[in-house]
C-alpha atoms as a PDB file:
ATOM      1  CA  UNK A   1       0.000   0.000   0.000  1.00  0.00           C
ATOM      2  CA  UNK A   2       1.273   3.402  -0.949  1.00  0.00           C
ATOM      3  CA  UNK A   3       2.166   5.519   1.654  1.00  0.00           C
ATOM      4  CA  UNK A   4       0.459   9.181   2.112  1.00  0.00           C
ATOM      5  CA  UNK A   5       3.460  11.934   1.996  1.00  0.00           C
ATOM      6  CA  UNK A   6       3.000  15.394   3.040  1.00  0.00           C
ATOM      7  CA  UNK A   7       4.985  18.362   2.729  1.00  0.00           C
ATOM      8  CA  UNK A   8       6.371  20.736   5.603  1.00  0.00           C
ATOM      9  CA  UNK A   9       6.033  24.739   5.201  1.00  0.00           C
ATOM     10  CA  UNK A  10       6.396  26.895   7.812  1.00  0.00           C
ATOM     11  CA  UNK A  11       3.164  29.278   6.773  1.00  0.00           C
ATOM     12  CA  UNK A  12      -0.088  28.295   5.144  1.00  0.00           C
ATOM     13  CA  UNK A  13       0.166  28.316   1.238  1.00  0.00           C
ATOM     14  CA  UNK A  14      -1.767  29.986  -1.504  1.00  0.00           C
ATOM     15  CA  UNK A  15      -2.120  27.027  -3.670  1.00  0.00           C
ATOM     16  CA  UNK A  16      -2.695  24.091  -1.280  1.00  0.00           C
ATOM     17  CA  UNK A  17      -4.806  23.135   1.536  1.00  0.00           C
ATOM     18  CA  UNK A  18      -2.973  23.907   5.017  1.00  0.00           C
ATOM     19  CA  UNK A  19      -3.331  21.943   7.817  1.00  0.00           C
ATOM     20  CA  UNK A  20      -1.603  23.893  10.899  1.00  0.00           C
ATOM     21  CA  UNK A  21      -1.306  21.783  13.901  1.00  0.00           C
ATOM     22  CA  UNK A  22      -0.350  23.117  17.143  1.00  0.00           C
ATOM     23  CA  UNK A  23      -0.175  21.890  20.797  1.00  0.00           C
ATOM     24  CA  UNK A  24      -1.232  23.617  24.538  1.00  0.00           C
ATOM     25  CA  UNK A  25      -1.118  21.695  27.841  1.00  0.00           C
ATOM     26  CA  UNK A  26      -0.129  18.642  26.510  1.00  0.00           C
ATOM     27  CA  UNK A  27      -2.925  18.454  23.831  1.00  0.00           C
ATOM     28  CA  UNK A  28      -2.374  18.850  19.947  1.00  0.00           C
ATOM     29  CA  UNK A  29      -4.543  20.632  17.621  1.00  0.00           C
ATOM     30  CA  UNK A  30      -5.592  21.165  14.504  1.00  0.00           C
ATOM     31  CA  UNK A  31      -7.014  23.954  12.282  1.00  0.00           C
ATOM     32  CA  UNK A  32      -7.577  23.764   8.290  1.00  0.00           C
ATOM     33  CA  UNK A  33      -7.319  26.617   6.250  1.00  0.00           C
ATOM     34  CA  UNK A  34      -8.258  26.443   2.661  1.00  0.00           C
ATOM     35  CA  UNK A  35      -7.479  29.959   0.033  1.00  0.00           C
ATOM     36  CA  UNK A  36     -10.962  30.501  -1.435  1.00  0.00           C
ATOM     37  CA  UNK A  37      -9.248  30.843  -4.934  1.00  0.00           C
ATOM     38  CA  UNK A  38      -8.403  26.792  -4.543  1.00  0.00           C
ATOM     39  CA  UNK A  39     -11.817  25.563  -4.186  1.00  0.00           C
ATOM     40  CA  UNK A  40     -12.760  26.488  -7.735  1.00  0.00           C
ATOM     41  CA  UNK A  41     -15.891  29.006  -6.927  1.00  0.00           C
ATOM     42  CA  UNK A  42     -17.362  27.006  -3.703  1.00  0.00           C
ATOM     43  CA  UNK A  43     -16.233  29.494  -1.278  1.00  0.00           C
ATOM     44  CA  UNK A  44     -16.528  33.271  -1.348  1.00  0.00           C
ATOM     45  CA  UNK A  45     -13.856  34.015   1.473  1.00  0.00           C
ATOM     46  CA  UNK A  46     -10.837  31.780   2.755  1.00  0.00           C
ATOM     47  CA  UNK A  47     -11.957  29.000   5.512  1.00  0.00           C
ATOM     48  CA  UNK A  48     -10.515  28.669   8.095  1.00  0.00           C
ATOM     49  CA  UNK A  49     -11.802  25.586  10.706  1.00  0.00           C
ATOM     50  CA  UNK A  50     -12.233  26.187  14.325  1.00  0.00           C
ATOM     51  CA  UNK A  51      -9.351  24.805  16.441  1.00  0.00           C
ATOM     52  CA  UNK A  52     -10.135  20.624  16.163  1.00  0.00           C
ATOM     53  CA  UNK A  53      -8.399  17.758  18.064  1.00  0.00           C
ATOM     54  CA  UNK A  54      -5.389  17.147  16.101  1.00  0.00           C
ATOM     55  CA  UNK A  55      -6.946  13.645  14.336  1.00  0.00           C
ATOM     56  CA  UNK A  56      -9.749  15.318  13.318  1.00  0.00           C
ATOM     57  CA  UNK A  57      -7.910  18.309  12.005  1.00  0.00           C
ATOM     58  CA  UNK A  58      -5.979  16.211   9.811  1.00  0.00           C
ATOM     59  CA  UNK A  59      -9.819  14.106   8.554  1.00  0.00           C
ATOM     60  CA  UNK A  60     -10.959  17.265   7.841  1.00  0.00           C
ATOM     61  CA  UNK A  61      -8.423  18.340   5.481  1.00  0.00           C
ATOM     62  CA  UNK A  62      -8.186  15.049   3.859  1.00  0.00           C
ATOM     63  CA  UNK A  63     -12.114  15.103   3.313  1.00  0.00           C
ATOM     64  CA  UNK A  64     -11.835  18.702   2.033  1.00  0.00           C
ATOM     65  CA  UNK A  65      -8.649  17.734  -0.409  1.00  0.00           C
ATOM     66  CA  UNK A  66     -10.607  15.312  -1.959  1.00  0.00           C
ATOM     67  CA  UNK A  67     -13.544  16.734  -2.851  1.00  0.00           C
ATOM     68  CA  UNK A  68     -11.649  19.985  -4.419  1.00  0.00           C
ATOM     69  CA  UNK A  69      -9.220  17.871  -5.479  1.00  0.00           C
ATOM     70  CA  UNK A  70      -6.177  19.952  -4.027  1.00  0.00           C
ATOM     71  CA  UNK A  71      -2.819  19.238  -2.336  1.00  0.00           C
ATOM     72  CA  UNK A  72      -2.629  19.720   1.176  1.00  0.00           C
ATOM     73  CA  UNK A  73       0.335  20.598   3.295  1.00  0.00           C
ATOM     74  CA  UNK A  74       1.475  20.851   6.710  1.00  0.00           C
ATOM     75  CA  UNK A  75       2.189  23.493   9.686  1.00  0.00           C
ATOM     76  CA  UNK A  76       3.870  21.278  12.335  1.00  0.00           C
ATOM     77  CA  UNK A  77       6.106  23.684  14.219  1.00  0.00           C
ATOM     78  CA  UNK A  78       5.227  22.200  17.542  1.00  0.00           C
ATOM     79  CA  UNK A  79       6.121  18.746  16.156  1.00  0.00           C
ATOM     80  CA  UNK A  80       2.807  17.068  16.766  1.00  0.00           C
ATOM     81  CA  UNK A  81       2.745  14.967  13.546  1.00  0.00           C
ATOM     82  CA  UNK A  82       1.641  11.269  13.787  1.00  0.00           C
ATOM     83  CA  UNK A  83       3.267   9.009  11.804  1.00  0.00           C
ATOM     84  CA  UNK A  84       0.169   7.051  11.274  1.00  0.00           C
ATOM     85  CA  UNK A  85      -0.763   9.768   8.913  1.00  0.00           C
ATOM     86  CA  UNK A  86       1.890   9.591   6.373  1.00  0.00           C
ATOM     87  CA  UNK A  87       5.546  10.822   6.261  1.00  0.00           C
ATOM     88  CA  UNK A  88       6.199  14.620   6.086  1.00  0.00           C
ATOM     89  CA  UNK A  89       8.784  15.913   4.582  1.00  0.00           C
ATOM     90  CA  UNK A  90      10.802  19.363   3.845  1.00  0.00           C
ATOM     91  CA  UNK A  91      11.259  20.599   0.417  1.00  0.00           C
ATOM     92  CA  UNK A  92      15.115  21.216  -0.052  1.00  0.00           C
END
């Protein structure tokens, strides 16, 4: 089975889906933001989620990738990343 990979960026991006995890008190979390240019005419303004347990964060944005079809990457900088979700990786 092909294994899901997901690229690090250190700010959300124009032209993908970003899901921007964070973590307080020992809990990580999980917002989606999506540029309303990427969803092809379905959204009027850029969404942004509310803050989400981490997991569902990251169902969220899968669910919302594939229905627009879109590339989605990934603000970690509090390292909460599960590697049950895919690998993530840098761009050099």
């Amino acid at each position: 089975m092909a294994v899901n990979r997901f690229e690090q960026v250190d700010e959300p991006q124009a032209d993908a889906i970003t899901l921007s995890l964070s973590e307080r008190g020992g809990e990580a979390f999980g917002r989606v933001l999506c540029p309303a240019d990427l969803a092809g005419g379905h959204l009027v303004n850029d969404f942004v989620s509310d803050e989400l347990a981490a997991k569902d964060a990251f169902r969220q944005a899968i669910r919302l990738a594939n229905e627009l079809q879109a590339p989605i990457v990934v603000e970690d900088t509090a390292g909460v990343w599960q590697d049950e979700w895919g690998v993530l990786y840098r761009e050099n």
